[in-house]
C-alpha atoms as a PDB file:
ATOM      1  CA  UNK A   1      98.955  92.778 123.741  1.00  0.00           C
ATOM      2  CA  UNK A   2      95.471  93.905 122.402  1.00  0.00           C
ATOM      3  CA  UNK A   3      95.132  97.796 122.476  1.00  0.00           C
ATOM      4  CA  UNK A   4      91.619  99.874 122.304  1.00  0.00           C
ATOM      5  CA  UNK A   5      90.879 103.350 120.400  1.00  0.00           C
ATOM      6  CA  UNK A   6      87.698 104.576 121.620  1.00  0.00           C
ATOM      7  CA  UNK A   7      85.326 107.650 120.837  1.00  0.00           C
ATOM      8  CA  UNK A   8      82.536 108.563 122.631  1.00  0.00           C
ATOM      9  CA  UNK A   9      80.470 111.412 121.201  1.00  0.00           C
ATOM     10  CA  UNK A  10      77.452 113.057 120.352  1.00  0.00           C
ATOM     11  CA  UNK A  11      77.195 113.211 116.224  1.00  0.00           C
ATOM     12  CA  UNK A  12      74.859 116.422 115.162  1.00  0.00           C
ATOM     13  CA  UNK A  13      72.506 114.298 112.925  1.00  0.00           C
ATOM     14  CA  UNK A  14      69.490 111.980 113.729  1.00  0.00           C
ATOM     15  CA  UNK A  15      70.171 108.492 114.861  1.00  0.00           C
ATOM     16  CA  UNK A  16      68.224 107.450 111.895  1.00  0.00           C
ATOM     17  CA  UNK A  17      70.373 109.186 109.138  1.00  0.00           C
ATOM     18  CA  UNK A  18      73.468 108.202 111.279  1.00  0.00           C
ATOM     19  CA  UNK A  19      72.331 104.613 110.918  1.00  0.00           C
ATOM     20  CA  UNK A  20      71.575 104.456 107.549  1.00  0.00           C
ATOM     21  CA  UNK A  21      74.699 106.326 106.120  1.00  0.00           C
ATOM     22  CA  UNK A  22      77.228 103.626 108.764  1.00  0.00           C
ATOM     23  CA  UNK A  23      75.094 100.491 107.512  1.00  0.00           C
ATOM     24  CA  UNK A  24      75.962 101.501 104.056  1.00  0.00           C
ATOM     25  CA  UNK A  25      78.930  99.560 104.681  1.00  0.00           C
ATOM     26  CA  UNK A  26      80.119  99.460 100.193  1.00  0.00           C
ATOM     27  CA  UNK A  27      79.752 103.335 100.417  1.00  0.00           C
ATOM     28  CA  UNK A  28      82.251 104.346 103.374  1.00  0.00           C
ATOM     29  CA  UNK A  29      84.510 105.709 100.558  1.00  0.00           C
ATOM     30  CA  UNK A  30      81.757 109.123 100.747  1.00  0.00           C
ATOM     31  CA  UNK A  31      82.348 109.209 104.530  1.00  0.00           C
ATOM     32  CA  UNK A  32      86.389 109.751 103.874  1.00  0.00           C
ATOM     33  CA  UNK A  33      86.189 110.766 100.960  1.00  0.00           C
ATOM     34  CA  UNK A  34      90.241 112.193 101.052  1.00  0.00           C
ATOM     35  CA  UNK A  35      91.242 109.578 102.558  1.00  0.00           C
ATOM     36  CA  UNK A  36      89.880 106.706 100.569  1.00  0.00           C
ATOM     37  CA  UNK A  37      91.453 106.256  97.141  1.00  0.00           C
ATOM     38  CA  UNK A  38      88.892 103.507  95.683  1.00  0.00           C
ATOM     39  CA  UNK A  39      86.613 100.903  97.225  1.00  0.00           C
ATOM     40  CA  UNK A  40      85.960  97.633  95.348  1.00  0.00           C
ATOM     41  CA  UNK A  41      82.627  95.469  96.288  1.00  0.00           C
ATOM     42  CA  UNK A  42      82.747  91.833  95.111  1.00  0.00           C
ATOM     43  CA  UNK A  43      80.194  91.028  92.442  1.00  0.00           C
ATOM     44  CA  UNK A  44      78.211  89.227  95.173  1.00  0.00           C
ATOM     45  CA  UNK A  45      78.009  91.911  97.343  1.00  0.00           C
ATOM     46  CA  UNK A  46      75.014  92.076  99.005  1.00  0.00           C
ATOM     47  CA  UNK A  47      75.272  94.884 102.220  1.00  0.00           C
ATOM     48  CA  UNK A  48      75.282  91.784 104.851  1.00  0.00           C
ATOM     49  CA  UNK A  49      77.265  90.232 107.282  1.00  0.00           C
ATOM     50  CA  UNK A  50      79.810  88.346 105.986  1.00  0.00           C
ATOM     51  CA  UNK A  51      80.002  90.947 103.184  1.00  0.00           C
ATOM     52  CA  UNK A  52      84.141  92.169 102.402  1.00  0.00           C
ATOM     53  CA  UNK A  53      85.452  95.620 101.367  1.00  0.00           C
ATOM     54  CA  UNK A  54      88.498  96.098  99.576  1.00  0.00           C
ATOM     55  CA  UNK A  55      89.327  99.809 100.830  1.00  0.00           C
ATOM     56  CA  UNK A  56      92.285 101.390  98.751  1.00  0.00           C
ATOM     57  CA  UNK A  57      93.769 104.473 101.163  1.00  0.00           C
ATOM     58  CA  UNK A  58      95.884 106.866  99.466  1.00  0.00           C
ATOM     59  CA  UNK A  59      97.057 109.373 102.473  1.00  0.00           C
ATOM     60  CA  UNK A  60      99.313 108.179 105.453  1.00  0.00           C
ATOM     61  CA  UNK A  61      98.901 104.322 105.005  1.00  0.00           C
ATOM     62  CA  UNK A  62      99.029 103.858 101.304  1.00  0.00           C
ATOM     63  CA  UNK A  63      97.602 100.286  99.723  1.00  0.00           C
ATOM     64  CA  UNK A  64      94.862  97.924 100.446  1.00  0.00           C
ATOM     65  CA  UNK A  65      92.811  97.069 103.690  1.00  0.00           C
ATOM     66  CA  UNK A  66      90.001  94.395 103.361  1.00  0.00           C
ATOM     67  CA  UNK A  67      87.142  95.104 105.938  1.00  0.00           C
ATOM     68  CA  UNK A  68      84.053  92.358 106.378  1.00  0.00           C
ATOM     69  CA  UNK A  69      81.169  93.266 108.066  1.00  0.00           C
ATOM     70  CA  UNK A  70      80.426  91.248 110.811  1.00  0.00           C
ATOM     71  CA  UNK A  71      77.154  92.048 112.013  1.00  0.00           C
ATOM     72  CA  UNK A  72      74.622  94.496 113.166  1.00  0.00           C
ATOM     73  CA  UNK A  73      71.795  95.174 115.519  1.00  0.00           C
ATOM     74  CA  UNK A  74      69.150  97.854 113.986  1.00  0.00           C
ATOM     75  CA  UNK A  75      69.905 100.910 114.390  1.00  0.00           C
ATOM     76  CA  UNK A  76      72.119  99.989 117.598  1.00  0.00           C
ATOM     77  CA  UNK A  77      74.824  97.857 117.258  1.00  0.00           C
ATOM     78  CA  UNK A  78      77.442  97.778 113.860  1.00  0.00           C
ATOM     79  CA  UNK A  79      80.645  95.538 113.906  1.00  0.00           C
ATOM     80  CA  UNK A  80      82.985  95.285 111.261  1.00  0.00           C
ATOM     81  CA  UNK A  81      86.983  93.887 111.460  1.00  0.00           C
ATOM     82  CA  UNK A  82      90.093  94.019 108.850  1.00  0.00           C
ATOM     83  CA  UNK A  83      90.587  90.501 107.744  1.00  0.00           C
ATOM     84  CA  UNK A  84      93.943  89.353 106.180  1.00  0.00           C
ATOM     85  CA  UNK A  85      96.939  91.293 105.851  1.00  0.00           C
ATOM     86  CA  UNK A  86      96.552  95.039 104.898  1.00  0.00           C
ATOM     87  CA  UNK A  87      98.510  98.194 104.677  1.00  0.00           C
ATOM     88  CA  UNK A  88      97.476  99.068 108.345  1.00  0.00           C
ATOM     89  CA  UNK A  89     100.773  98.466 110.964  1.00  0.00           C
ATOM     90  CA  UNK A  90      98.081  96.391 113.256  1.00  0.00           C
ATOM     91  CA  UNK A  91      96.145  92.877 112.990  1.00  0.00           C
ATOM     92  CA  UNK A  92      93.175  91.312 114.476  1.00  0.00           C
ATOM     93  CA  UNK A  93      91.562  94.960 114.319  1.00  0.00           C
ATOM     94  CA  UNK A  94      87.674  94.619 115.303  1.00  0.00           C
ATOM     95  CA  UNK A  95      85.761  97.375 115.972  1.00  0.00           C
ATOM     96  CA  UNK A  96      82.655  98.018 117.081  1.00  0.00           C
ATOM     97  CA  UNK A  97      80.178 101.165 117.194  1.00  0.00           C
ATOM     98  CA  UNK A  98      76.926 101.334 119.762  1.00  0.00           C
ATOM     99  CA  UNK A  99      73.879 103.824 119.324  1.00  0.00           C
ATOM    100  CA  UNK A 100      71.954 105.684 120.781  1.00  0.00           C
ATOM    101  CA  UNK A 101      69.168 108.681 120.584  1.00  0.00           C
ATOM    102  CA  UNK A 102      70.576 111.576 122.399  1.00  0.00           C
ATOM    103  CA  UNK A 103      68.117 114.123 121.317  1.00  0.00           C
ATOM    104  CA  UNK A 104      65.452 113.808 117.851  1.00  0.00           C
ATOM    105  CA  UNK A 105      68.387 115.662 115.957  1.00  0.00           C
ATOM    106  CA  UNK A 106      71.515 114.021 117.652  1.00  0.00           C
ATOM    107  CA  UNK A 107      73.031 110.601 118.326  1.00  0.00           C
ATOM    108  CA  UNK A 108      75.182 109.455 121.226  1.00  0.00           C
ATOM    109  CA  UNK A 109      77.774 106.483 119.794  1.00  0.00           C
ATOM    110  CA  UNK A 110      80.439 104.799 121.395  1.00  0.00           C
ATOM    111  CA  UNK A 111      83.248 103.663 118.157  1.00  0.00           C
ATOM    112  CA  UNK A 112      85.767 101.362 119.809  1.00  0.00           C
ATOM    113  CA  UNK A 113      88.421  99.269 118.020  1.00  0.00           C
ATOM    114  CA  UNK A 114      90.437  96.603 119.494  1.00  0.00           C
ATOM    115  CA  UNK A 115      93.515  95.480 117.624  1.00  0.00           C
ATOM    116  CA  UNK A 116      97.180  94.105 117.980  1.00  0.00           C
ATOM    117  CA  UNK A 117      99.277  97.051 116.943  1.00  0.00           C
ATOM    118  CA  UNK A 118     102.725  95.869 115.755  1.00  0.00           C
ATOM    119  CA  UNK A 119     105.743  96.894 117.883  1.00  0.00           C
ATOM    120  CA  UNK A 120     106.602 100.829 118.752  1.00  0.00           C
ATOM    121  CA  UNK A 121     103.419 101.440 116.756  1.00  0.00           C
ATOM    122  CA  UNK A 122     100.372 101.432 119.252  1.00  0.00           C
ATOM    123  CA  UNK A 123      99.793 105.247 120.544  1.00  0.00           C
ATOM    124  CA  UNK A 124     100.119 105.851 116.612  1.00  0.00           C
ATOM    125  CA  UNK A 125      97.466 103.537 115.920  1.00  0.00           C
ATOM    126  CA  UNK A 126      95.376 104.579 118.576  1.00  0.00           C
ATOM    127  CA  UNK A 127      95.356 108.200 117.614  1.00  0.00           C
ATOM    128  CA  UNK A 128      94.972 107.253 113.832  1.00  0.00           C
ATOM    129  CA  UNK A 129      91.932 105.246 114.703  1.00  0.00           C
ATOM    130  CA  UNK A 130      90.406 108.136 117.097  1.00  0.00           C
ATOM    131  CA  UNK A 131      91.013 110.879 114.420  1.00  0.00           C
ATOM    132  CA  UNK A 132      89.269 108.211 111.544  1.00  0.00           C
ATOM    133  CA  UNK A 133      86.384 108.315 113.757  1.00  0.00           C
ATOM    134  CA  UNK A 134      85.990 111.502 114.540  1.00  0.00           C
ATOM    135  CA  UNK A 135      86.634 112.383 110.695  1.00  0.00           C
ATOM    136  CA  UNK A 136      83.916 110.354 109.943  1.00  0.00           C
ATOM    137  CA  UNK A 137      81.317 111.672 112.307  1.00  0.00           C
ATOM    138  CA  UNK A 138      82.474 115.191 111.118  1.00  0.00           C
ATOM    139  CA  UNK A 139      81.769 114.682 107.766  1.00  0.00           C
ATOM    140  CA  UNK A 140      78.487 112.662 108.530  1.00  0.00           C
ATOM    141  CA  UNK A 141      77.539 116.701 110.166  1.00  0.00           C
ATOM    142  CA  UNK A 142      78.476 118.590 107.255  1.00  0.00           C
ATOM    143  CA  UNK A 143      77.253 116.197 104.569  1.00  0.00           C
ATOM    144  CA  UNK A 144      74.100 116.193 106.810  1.00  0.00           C
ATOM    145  CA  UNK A 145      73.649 119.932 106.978  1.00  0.00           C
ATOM    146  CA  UNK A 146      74.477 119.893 103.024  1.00  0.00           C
ATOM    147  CA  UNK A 147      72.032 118.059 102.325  1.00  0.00           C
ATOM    148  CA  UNK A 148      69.546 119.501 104.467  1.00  0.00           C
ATOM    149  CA  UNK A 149      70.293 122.801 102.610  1.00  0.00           C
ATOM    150  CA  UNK A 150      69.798 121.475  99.440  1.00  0.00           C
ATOM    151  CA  UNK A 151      66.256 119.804 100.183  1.00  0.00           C
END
């Protein structure tokens, strides 16, 4: 059975910046930044789909998870998917995150992630995937305002 964790918010920053800091797929490590022990890029690394991640979390699930990016739509449409076997308790884990303008300063997006979780594990998943999500969006605000106030 295939299970969903889904956020649908508005994120205090302009779609633009929103974009550009989510398409930065080798720098998600400044996005969790106490979350994520290491990221390593392969020397051919080149920000585009088919591009691979090797994401080293150090908190709750501790070891390796490999993310590719699987494709993108400007400024509208980002897909990315844990390949092989990781440290997560799930597999098959493909997510996807629309876009939208809400406002000139704000941005509607819709994260989802579908994934098998293994067994007993799937509300924890679910809620582990919403919180990433939201974490990320919340520190996309600050780091947005920071930088704002340092311009």
């Amino acid at each position: 059975m295939y299970y969903e964790s889904k956020v649908h918010r508005t994120v205090n920053v302009p779609k633009n910046y929103f974009w550009k800091r989510i398409r930065a797929f080798g720098d998600i490590k400044t996005l969790l930044p106490k979350t994520i022990k290491e990221v390593k890029l392969p020397e051919d690394f080149t920000n585009s789909p088919g591009d691979v991640r090797f994401v080293y979390l150090e908190k709750v699930y501790q070891g390796e998870v490999i993310e590719r990016l699987d494709g993108f739509y400007e400024e509208s449409f980002f897909s990315y998917s844990v390949i092989d076997k990781s440290c997560l308790p799930v597999e098959n884990y493909v997510c996807t995150i629309n876009i939208n303008d809400e406002t000139k300063d704000t941005t509607d997006i819709i994260w989802c992630g579908h994934f098998k979780a293994d067994e007993g594990r799937s509300d924890e998943m679910i809620n582990a995937f919403k919180f990433n999500y939201n974490l990320i969006c919340d520190n996309m605000e600050k780091q947005y305002i920071e930088e704002k106030d340092s311009n």
